[in-house]
N, C-alpha and C. Protein backbone atom coordinates (compact mmCIF):
# COMPACT_ATOMS: atom_id res chain seq x y z
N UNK A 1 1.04 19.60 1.06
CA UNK A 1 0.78 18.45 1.89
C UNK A 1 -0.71 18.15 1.79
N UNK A 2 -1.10 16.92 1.59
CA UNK A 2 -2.61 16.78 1.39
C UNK A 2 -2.82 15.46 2.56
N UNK A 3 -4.14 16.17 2.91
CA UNK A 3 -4.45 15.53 4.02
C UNK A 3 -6.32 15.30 4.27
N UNK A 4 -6.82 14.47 4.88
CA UNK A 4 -8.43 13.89 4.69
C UNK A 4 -8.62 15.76 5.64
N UNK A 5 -10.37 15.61 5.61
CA UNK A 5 -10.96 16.24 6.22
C UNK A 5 -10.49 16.29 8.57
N UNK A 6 -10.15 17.04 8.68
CA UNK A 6 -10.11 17.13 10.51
C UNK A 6 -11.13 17.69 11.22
N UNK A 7 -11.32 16.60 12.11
CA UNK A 7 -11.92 16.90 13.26
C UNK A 7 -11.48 18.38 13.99
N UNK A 8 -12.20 19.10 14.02
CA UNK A 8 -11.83 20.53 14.63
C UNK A 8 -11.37 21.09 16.11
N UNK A 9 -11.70 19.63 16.70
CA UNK A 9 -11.51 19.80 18.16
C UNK A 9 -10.59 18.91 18.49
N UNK A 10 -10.27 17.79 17.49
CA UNK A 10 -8.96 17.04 18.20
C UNK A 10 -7.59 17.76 17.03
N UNK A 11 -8.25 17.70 15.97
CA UNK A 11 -7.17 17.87 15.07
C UNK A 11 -7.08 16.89 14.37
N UNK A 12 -7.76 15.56 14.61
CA UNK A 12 -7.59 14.01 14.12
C UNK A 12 -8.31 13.63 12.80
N UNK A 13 -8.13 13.36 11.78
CA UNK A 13 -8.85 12.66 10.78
C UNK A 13 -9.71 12.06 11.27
N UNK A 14 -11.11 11.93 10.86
CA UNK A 14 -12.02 11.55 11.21
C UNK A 14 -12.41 10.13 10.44
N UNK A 15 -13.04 8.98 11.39
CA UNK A 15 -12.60 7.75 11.11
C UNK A 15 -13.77 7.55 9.80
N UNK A 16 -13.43 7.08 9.16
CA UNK A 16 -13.91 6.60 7.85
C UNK A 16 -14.06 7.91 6.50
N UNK A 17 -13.05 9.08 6.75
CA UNK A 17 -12.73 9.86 5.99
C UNK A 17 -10.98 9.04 5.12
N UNK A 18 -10.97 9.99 4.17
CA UNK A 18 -9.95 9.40 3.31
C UNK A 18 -9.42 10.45 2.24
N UNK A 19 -8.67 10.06 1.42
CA UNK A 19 -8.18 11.02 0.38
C UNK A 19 -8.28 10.21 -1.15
N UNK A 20 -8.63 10.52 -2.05
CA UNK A 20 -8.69 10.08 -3.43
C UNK A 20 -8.05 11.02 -4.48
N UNK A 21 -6.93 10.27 -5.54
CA UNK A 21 -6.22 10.90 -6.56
C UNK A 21 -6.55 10.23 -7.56
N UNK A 22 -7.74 11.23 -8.54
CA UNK A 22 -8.52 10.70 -9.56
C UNK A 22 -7.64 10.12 -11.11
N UNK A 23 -8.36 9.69 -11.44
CA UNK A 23 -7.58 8.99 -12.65
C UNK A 23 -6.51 10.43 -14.03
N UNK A 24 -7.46 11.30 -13.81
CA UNK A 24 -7.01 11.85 -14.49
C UNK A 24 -6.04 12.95 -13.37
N UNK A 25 -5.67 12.75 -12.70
CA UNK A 25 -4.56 13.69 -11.75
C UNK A 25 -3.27 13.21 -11.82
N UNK A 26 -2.17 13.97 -12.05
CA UNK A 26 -0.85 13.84 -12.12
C UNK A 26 -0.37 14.91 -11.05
N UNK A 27 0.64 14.72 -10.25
CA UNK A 27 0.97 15.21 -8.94
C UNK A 27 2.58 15.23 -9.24
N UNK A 28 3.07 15.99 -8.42
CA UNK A 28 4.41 16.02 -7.98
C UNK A 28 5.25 16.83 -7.05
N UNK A 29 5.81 15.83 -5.92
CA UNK A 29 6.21 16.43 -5.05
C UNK A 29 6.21 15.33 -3.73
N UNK A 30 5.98 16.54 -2.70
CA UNK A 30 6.48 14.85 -1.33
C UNK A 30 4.83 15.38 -0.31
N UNK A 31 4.54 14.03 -0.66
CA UNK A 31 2.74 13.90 -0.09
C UNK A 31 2.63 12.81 1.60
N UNK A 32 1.82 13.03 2.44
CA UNK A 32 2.07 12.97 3.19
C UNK A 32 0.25 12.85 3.88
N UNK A 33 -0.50 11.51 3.77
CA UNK A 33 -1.19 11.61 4.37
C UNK A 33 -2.14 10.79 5.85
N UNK A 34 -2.95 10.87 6.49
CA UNK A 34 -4.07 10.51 7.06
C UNK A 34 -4.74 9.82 6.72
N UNK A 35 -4.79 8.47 7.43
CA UNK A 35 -6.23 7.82 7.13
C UNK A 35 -5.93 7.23 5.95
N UNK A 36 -6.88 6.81 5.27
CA UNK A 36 -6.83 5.77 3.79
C UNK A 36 -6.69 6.56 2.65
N UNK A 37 -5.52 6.19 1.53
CA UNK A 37 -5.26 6.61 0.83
C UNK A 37 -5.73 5.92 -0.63
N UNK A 38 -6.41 6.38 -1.81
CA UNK A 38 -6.49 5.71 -2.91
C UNK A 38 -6.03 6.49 -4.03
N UNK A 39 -5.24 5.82 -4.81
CA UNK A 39 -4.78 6.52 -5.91
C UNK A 39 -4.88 5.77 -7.22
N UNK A 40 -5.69 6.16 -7.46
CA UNK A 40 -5.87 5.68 -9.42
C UNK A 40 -5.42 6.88 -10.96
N UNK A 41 -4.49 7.98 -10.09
CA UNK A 41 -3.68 9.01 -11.05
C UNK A 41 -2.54 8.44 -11.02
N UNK A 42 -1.55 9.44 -11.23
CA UNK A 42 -0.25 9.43 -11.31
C UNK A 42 0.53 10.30 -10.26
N UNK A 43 1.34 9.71 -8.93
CA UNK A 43 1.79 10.34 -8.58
C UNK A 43 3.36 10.35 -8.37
N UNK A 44 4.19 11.52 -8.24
CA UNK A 44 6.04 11.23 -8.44
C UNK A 44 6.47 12.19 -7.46
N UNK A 45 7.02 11.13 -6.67
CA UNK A 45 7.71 11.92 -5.38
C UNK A 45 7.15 10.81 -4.12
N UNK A 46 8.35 11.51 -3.57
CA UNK A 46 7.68 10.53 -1.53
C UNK A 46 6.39 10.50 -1.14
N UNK A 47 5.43 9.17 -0.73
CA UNK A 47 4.76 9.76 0.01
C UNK A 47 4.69 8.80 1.26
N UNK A 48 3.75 9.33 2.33
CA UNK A 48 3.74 8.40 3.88
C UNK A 48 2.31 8.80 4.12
N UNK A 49 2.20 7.65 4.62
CA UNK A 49 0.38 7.95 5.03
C UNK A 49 0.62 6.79 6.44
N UNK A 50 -0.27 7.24 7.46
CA UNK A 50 -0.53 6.46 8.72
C UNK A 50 -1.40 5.22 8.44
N UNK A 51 -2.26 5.14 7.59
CA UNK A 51 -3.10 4.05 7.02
C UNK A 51 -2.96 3.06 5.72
N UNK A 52 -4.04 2.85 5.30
CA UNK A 52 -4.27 2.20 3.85
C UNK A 52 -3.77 3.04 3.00
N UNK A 53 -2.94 2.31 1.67
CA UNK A 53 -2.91 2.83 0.21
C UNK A 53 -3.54 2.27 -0.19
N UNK A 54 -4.15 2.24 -1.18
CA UNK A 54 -4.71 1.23 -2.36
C UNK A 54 -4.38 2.11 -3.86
N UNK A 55 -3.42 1.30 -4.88
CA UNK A 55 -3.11 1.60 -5.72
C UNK A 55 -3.84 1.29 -6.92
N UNK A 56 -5.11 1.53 -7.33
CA UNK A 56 -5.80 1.03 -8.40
C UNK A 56 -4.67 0.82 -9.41
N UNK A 57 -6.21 -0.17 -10.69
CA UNK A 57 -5.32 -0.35 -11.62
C UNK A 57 -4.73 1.04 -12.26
N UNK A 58 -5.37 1.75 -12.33
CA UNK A 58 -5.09 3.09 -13.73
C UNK A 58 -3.87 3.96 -12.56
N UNK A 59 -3.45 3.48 -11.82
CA UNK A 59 -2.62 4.37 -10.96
C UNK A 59 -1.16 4.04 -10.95
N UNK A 60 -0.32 4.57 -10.77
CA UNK A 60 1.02 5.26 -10.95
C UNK A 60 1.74 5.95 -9.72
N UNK A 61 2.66 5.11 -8.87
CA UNK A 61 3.47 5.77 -8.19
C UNK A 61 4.84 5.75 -7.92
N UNK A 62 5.26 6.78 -8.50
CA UNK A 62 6.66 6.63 -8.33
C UNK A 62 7.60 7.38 -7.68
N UNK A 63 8.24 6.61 -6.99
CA UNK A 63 8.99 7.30 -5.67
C UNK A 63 8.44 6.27 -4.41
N UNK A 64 9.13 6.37 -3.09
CA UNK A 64 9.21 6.30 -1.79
C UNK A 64 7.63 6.11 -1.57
N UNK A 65 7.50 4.62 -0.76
CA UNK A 65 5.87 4.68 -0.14
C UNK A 65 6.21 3.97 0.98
N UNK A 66 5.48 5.04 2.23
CA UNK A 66 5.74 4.29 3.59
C UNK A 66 4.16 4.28 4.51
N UNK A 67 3.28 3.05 4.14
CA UNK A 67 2.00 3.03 4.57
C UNK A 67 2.25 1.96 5.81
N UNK A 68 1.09 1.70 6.10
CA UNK A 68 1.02 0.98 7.41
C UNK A 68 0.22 -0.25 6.28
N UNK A 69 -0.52 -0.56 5.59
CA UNK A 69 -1.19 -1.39 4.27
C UNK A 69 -0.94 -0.78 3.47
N UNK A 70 -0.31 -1.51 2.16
CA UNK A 70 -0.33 -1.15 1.14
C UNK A 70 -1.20 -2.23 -0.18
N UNK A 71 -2.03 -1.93 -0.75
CA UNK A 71 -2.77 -2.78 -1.84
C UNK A 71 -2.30 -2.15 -2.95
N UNK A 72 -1.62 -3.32 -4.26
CA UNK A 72 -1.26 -2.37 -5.27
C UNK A 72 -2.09 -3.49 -6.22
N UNK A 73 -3.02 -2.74 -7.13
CA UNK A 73 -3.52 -3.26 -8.33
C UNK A 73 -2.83 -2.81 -9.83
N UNK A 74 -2.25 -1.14 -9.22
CA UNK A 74 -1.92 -0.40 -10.90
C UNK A 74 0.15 -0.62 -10.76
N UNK A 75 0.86 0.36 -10.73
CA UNK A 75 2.33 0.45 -11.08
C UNK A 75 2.86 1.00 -9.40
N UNK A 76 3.83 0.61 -9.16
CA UNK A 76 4.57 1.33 -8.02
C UNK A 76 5.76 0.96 -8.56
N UNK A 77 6.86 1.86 -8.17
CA UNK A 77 8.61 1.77 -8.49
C UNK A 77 8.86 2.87 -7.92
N UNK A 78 10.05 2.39 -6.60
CA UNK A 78 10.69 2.83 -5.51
C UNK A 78 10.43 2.44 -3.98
N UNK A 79 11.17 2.79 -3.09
CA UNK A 79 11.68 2.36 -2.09
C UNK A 79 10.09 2.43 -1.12
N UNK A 80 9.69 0.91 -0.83
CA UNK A 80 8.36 0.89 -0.84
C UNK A 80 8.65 -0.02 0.96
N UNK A 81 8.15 0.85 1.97
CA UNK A 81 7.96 0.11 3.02
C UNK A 81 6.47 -0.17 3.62
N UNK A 82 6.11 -1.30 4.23
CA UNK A 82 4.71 -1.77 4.49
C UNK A 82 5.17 -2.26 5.97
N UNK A 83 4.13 -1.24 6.72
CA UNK A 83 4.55 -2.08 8.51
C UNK A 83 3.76 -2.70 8.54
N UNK A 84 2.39 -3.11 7.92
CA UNK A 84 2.13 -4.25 8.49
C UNK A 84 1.84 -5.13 6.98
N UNK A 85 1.63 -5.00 6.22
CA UNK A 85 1.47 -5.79 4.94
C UNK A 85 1.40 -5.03 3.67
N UNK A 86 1.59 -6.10 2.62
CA UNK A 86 1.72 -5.65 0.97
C UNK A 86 1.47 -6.79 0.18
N UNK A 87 0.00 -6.10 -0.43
CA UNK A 87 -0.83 -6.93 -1.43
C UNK A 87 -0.13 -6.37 -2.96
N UNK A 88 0.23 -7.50 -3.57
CA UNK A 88 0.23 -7.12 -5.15
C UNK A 88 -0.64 -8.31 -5.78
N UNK A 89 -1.37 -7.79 -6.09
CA UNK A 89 -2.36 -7.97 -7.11
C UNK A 89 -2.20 -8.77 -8.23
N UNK A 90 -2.95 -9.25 -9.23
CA UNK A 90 -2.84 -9.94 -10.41
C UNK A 90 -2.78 -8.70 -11.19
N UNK A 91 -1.89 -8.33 -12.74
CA UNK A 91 -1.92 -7.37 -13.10
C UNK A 91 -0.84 -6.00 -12.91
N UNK A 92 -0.31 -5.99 -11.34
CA UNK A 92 -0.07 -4.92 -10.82
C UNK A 92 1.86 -5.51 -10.77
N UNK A 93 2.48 -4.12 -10.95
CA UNK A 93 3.34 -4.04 -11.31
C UNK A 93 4.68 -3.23 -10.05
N UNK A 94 5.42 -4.03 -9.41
CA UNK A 94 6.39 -3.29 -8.31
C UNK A 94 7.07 -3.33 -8.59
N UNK A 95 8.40 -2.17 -8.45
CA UNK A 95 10.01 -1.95 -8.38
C UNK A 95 10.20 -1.78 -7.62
N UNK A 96 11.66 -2.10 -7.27
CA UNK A 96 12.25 -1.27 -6.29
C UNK A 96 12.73 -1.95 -5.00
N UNK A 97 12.80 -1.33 -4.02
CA UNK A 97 13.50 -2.14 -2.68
C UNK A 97 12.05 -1.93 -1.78
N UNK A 98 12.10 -3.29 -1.57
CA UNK A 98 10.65 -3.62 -0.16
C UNK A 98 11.07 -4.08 1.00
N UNK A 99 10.20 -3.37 1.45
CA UNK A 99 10.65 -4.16 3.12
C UNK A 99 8.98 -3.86 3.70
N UNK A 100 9.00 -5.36 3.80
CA UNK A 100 7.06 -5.58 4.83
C UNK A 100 7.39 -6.57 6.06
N UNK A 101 6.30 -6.76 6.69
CA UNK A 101 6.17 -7.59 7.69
C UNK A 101 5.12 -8.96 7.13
N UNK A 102 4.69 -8.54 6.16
CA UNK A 102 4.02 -10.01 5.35
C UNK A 102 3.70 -9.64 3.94
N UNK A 103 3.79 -10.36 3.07
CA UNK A 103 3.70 -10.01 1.60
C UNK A 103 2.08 -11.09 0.79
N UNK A 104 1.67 -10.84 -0.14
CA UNK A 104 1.07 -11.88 -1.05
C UNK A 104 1.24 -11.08 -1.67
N UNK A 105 1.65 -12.18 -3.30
CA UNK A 105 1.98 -11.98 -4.27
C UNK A 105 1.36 -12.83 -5.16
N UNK A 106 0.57 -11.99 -6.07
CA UNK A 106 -0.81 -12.78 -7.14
C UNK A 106 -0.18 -13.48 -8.35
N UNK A 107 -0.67 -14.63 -9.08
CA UNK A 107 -0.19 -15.05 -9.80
C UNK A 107 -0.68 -13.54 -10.73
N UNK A 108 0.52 -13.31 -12.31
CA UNK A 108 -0.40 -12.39 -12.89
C UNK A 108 0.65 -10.98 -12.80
N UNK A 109 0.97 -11.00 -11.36
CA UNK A 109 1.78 -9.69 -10.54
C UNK A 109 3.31 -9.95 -11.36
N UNK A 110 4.02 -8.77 -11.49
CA UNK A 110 5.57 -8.72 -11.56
C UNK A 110 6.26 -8.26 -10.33
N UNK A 111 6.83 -8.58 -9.49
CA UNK A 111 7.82 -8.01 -8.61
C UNK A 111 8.95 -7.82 -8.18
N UNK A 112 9.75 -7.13 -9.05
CA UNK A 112 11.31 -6.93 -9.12
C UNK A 112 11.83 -5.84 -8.06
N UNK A 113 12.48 -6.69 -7.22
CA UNK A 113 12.65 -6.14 -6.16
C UNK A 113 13.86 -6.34 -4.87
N UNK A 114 14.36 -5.59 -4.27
CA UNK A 114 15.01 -6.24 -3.40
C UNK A 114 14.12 -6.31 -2.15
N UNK A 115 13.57 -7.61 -1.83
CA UNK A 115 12.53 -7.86 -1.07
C UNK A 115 13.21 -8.59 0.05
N UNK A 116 12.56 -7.33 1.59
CA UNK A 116 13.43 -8.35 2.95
C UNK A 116 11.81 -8.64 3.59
N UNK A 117 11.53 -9.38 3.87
CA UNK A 117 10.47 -9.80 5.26
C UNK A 117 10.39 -9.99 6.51
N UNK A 118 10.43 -8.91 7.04
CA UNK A 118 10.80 -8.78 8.89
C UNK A 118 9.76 -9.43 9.31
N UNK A 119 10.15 -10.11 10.27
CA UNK A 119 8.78 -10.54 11.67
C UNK A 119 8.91 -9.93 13.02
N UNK A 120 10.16 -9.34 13.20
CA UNK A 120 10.46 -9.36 14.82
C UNK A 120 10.91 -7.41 14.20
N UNK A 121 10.68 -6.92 15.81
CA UNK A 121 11.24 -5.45 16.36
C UNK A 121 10.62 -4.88 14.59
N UNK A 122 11.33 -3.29 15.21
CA UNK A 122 11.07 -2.22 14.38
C UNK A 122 11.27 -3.05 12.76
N UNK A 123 10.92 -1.98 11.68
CA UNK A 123 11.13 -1.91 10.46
C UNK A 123 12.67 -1.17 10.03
N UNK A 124 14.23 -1.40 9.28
CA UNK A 124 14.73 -0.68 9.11
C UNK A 124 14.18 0.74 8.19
N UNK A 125 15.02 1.33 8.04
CA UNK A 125 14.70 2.64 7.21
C UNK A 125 15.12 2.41 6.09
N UNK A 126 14.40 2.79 4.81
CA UNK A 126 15.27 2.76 3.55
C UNK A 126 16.16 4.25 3.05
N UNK A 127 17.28 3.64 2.39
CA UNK A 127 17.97 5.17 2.16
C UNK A 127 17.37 5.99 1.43
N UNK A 128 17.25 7.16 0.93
CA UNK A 128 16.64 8.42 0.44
C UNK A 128 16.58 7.96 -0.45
N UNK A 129 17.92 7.74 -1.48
CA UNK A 129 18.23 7.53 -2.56
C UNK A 129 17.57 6.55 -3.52
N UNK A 130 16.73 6.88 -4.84
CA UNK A 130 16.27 6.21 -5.68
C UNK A 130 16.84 4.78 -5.61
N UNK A 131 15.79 3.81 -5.92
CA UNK A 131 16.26 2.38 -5.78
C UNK A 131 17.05 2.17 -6.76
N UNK A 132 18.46 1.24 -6.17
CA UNK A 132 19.46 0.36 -7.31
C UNK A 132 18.48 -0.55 -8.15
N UNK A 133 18.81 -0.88 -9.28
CA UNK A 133 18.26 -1.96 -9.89
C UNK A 133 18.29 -3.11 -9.06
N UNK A 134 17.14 -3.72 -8.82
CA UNK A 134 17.45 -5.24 -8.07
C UNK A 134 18.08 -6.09 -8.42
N UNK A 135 18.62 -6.62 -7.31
CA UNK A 135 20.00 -7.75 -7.26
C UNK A 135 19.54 -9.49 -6.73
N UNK A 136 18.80 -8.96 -5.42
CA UNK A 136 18.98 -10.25 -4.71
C UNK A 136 17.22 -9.96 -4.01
N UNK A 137 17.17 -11.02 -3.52
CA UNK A 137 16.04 -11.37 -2.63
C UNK A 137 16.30 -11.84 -1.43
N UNK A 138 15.92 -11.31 -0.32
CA UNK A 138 15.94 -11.89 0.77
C UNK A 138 14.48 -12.22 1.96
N UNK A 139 14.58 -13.19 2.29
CA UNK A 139 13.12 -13.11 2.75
C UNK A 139 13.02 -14.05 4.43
N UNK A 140 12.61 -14.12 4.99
CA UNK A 140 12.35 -14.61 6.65
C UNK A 140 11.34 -15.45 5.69
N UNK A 141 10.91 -16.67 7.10
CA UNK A 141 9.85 -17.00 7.00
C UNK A 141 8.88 -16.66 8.12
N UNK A 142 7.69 -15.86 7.56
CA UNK A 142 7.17 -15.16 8.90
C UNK A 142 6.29 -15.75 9.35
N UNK A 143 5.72 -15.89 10.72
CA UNK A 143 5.01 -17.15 11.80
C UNK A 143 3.55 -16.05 10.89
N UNK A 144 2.40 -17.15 10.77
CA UNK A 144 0.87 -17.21 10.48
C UNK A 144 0.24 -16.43 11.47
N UNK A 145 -0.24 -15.67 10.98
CA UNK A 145 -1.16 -14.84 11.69
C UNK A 145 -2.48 -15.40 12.26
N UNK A 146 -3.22 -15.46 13.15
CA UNK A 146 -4.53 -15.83 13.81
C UNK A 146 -5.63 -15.29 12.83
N UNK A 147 -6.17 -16.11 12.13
CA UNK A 147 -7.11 -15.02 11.02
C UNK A 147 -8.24 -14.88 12.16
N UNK A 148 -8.73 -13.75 11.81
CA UNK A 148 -10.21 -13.20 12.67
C UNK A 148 -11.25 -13.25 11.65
N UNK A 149 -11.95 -14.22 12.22
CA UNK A 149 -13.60 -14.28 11.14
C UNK A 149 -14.23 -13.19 11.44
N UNK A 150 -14.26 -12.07 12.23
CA UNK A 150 -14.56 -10.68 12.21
C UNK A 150 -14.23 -9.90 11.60
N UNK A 151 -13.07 -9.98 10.69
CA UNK A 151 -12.12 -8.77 10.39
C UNK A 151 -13.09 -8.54 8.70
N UNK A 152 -13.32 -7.80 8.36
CA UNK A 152 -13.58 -7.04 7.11
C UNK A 152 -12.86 -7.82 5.89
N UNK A 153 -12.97 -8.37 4.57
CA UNK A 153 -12.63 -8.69 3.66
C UNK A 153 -11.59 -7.89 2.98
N UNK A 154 -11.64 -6.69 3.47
CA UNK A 154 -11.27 -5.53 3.00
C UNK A 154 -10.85 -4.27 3.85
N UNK A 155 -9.68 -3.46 3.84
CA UNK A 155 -9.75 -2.83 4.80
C UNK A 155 -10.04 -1.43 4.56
N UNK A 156 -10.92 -1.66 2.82
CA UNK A 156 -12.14 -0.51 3.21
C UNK A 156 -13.21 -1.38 3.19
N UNK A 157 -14.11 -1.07 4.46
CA UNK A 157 -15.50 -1.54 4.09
C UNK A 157 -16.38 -0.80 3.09
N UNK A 158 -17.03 -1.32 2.55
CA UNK A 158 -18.08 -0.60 1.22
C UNK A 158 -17.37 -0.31 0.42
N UNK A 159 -15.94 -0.54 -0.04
CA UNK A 159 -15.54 -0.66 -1.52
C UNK A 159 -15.86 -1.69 -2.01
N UNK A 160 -15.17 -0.92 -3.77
CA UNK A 160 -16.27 -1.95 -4.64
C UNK A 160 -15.17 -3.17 -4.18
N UNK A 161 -14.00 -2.85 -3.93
CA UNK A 161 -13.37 -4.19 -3.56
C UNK A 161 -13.61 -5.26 -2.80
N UNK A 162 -14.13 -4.65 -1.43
CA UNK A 162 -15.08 -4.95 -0.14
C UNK A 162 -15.95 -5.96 -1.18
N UNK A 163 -16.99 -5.07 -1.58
CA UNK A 163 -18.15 -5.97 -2.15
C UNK A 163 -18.49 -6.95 -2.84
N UNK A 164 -16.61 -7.10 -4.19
CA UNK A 164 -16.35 -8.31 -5.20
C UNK A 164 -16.10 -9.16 -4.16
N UNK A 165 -15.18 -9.07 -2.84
CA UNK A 165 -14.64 -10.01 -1.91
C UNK A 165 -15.76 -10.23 -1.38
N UNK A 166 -16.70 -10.09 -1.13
CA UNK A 166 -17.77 -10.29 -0.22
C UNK A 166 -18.95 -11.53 -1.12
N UNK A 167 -19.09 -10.79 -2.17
CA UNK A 167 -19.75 -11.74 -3.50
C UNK A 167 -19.09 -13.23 -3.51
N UNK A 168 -18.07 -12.77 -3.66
CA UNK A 168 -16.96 -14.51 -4.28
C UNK A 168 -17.43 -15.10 -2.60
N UNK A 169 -17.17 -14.70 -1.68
CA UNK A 169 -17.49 -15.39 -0.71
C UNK A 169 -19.23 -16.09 0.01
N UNK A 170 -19.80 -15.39 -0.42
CA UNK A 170 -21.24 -15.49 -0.45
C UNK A 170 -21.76 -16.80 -1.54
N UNK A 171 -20.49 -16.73 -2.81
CA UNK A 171 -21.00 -17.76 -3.64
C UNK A 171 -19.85 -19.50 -3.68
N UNK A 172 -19.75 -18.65 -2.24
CA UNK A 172 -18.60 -20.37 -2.26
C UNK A 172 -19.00 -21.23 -1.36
């Protein structure tokens, strides 16, 4: 089980700690973490994290992902849930069965998928079982969110992602 650095006295991940799976790392098994997750290796098997994924390009995940954000720039295929959103990228590549509460989808992106879009109550559960080949699409139309001119470009601050989003905006 891999997990960020803890606070010793609560037990809690400590806020602006995180976990990174380097380009050259290949993993396998059922991962399970804290806080913001980035993966630019290869990983195969379940994983769940309470926070951010961000799937670079050079990254690889296959199997079950159940984040609270998910950003995918590199490959994902399998049963992929997002409670509160799921970025695919220009470039970046999804399988499998989705279920989010809001999606964007980049020109550029492939997404083959059985895709549902909840707005209301809980998220269902997806079954264990490796995703069927996709069939169908289903999708809500979900009510616009209140954008906050406070909120971060990025929901890491000081990535280089943060900083390209921050640039393009500085020069518009």
């Amino acid at each position: 089980m891999a997990k960020t650095d803890t606070d010793n006295t609560t037990g809690k991940g400590r806020s602006g700690q995180g976990s990174f799976i380097g380009a050259e790392c290949e993993l396998e098994g059922r991962f399970t973490f804290t806080g913001p997750l980035t993966i630019a290796g290869h990983l195969k098997g379940p994983v769940k994290s309470d926070g951010l994924v961000l799937i670079e390009a050079t990254g690889h995940l296959e199997g079950s992902l159940e984040a609270a954000i998910i950003i995918v720039h590199g490959k994902l295929t399998g049963n992929v849930t997002a409670h509160e959103s799921l970025e695919i990228w220009n470039g970046a590549v999804v399988t499998g069965k989705v279920l989010t509460r809001s999606i964007r989808v980049d020109a550029g992106s492939l997404l083959t998928a059985d895709l549902k879009v909840a707005t209301d109550g809980p998220l269902p559960n997806h079954q264990a079982a490796a995703a069927p080949e996709p069939s169908s699409v289903e999708t809500t139309t979900p009510a616009m969110p209140a954008l906050d001119p406070n909120r971060p470009a990025s929901p890491l601050p000081g990535s280089s992602l943060a900083r390209k989003l921050s640039a393009m905006n500085e020069n518009q």
